[in-house]
Protein backbone atom coordinates (compact mmCIF):
# COMPACT_ATOMS: atom_id res chain seq x y z
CA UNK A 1 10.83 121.48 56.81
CA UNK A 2 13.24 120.35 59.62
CA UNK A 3 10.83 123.55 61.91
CA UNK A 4 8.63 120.92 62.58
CA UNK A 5 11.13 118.83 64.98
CA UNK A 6 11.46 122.07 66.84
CA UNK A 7 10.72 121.96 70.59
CA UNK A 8 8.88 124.86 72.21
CA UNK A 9 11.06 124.09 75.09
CA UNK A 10 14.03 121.56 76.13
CA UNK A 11 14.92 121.06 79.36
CA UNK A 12 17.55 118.52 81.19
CA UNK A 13 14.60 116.48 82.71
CA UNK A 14 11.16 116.50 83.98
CA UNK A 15 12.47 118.02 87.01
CA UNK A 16 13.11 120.90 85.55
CA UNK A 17 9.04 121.51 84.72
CA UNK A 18 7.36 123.28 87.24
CA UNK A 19 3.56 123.48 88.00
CA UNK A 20 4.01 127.53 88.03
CA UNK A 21 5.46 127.70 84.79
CA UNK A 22 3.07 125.74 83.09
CA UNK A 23 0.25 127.06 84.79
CA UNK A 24 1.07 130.94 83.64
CA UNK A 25 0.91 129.65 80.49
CA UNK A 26 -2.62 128.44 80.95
CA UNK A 27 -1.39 124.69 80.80
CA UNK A 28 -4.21 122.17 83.07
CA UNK A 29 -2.63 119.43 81.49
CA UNK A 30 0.14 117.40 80.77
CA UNK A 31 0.78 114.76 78.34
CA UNK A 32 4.15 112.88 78.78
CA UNK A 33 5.71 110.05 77.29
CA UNK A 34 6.93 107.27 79.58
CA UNK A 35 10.27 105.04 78.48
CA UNK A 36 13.44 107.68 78.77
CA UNK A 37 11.35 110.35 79.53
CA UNK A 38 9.71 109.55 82.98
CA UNK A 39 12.10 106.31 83.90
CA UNK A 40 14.91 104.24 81.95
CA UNK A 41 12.90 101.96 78.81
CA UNK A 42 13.93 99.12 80.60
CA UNK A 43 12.95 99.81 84.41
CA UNK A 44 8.97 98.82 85.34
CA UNK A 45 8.11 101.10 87.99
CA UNK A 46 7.93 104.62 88.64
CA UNK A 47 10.88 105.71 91.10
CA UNK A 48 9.42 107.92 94.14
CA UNK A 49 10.76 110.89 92.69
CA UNK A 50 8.42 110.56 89.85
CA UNK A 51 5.66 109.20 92.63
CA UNK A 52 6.50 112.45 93.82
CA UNK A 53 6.55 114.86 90.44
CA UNK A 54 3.15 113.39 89.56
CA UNK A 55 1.73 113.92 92.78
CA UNK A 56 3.31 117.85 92.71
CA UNK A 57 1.65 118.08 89.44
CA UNK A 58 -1.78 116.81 90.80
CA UNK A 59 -1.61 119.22 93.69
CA UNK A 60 -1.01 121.81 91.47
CA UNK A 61 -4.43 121.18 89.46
CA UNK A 62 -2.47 119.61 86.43
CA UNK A 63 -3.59 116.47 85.10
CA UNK A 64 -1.21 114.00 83.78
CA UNK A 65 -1.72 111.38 81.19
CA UNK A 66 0.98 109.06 80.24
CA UNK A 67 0.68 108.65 75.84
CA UNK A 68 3.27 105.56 75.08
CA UNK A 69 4.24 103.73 71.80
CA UNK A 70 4.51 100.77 74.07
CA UNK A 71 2.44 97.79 74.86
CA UNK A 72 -0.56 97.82 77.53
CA UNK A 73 1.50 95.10 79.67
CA UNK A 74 4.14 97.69 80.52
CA UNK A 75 2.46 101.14 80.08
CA UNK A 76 -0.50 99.45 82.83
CA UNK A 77 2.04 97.90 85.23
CA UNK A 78 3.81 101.75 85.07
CA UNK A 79 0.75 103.76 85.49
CA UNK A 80 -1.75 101.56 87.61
CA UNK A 81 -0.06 101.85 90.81
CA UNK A 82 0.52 105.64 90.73
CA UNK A 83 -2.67 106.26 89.65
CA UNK A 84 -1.59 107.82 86.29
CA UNK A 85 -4.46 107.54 83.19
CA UNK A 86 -2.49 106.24 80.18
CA UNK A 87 -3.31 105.31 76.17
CA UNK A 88 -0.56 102.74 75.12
CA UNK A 89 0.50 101.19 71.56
CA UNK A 90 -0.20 105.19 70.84
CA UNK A 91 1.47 104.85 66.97
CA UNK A 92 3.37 107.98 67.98
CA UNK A 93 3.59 110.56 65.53
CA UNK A 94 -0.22 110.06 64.71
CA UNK A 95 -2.60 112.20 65.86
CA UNK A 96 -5.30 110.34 66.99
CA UNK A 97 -4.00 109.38 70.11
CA UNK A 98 -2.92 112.89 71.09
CA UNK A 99 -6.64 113.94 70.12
CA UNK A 100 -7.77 110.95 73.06
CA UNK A 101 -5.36 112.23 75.56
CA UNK A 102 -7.07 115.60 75.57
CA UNK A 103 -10.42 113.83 75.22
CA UNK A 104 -9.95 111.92 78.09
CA UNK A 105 -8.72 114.72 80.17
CA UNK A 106 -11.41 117.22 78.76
CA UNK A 107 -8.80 119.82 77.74
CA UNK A 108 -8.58 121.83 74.15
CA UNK A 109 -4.82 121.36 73.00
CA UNK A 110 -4.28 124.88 74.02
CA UNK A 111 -4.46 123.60 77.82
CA UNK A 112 -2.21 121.16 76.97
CA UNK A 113 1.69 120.09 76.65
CA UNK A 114 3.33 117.33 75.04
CA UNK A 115 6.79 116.43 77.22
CA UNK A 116 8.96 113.26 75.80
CA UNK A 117 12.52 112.37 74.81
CA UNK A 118 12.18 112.00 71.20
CA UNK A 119 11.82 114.09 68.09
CA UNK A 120 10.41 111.69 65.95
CA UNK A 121 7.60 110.43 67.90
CA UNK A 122 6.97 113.14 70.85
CA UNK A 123 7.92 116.21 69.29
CA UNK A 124 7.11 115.71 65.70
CA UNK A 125 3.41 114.52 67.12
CA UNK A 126 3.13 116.60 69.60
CA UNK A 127 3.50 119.42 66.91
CA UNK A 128 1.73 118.64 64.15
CA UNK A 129 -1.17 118.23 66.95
CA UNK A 130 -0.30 121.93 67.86
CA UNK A 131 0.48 121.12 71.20
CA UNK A 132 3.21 122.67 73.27
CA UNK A 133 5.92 120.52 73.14
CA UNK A 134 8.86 120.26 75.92
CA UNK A 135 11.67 118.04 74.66
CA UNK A 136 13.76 116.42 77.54
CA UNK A 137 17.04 114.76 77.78
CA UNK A 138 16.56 110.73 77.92
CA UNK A 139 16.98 109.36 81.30
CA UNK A 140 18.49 105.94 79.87
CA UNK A 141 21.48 106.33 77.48
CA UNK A 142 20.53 103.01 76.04
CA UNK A 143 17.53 102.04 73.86
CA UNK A 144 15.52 99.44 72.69
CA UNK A 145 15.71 98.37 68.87
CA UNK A 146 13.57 101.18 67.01
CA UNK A 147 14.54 104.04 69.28
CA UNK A 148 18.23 103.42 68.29
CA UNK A 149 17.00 104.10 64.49
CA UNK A 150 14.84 106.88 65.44
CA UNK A 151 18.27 108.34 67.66
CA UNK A 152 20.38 108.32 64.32
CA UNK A 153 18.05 110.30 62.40
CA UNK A 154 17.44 112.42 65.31
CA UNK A 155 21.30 113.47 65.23
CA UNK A 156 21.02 114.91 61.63
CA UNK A 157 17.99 116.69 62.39
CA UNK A 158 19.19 118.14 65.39
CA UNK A 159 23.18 118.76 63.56
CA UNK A 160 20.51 120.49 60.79
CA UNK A 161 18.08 122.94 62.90
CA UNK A 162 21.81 123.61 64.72
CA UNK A 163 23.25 124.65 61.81
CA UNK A 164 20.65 126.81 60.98
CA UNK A 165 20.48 128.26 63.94
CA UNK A 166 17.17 127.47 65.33
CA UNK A 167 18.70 125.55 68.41
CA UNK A 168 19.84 127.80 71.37
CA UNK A 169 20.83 124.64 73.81
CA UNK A 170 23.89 122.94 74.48
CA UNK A 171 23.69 119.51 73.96
């Protein structure tokens, strides 16, 4: 049961996901979460380093599509001045918006990977979509209101695949 929380991959951050790797796995595109996966929840604009990681991504004949549970004021003011596509108030774990991520990037979920901070909304989604999924560490150590909830379950699942062994990371 708890299999389906499983990450393909985790990695410390985004930085840590290169074009080459993705690409030799037939990856065009990548579908990432925004708030404590690309910047802090609470900070509006995308740092140049992730100006920059985007960009790298681009070059590399990746798309990127940004797939947030949050609201179209915030997701837009993110995304519009890099450039980024995005689908916000995405009801993460449901599948329809993972379905209009690939749509919009014309991509079969094969070509595709699902990168985010959280195993209840990314992960779990990204998943039962049959994505690849990468699971990162949050950039923020704080969270807004429902993330906190999500975070507590998120500790038993991980203590749980831990203790049965499916987890090869160090926290």
């Amino acid at each position: 049961m708890y299999k389906i929380f499983l990450p393909d991959e985790y990695v410390k951050d985004i930085y840590q996901i290169s074009p080459e790797a993705l690409k030799e796995k037939g990856i065009k595109g990548i579908i990432t979460d925004l708030d404590n996966t690309l910047v802090e929840w609470d900070r509006p604009e995308a740092t140049p380093e992730i100006r920059e990681w985007v960009r790298m991504m681009q070059e590399a004949g990746l798309q990127v599509t940004i797939l947030s549970n949050n609201n179209q004021s915030r997701v837009e003011s993110f995304c519009g001045p890099i450039g980024t596509p995005f689908i916000c108030d995405a009801r993460k774990p449901l599948a329809k918006n993972f379905k209009n991520a690939l749509a919009l990037m014309g991509l079969k979920k094969e070509e595709a990977v699902m990168v985010g901070d959280q195993l209840m909304t990314d992960i779990l989604g990204g998943n039962r979509f049959g994505l690849h999924t990468i699971l990162v560490v949050p950039v923020a150590s704080s969270d807004g209101f429902v993330t906190k909830f999500n975070r507590m379950i998120e500790r038993r699942i991980m203590a749980k695949l831990k203790r049965q062994g499916l987890i090869k990371w160090e926290e």
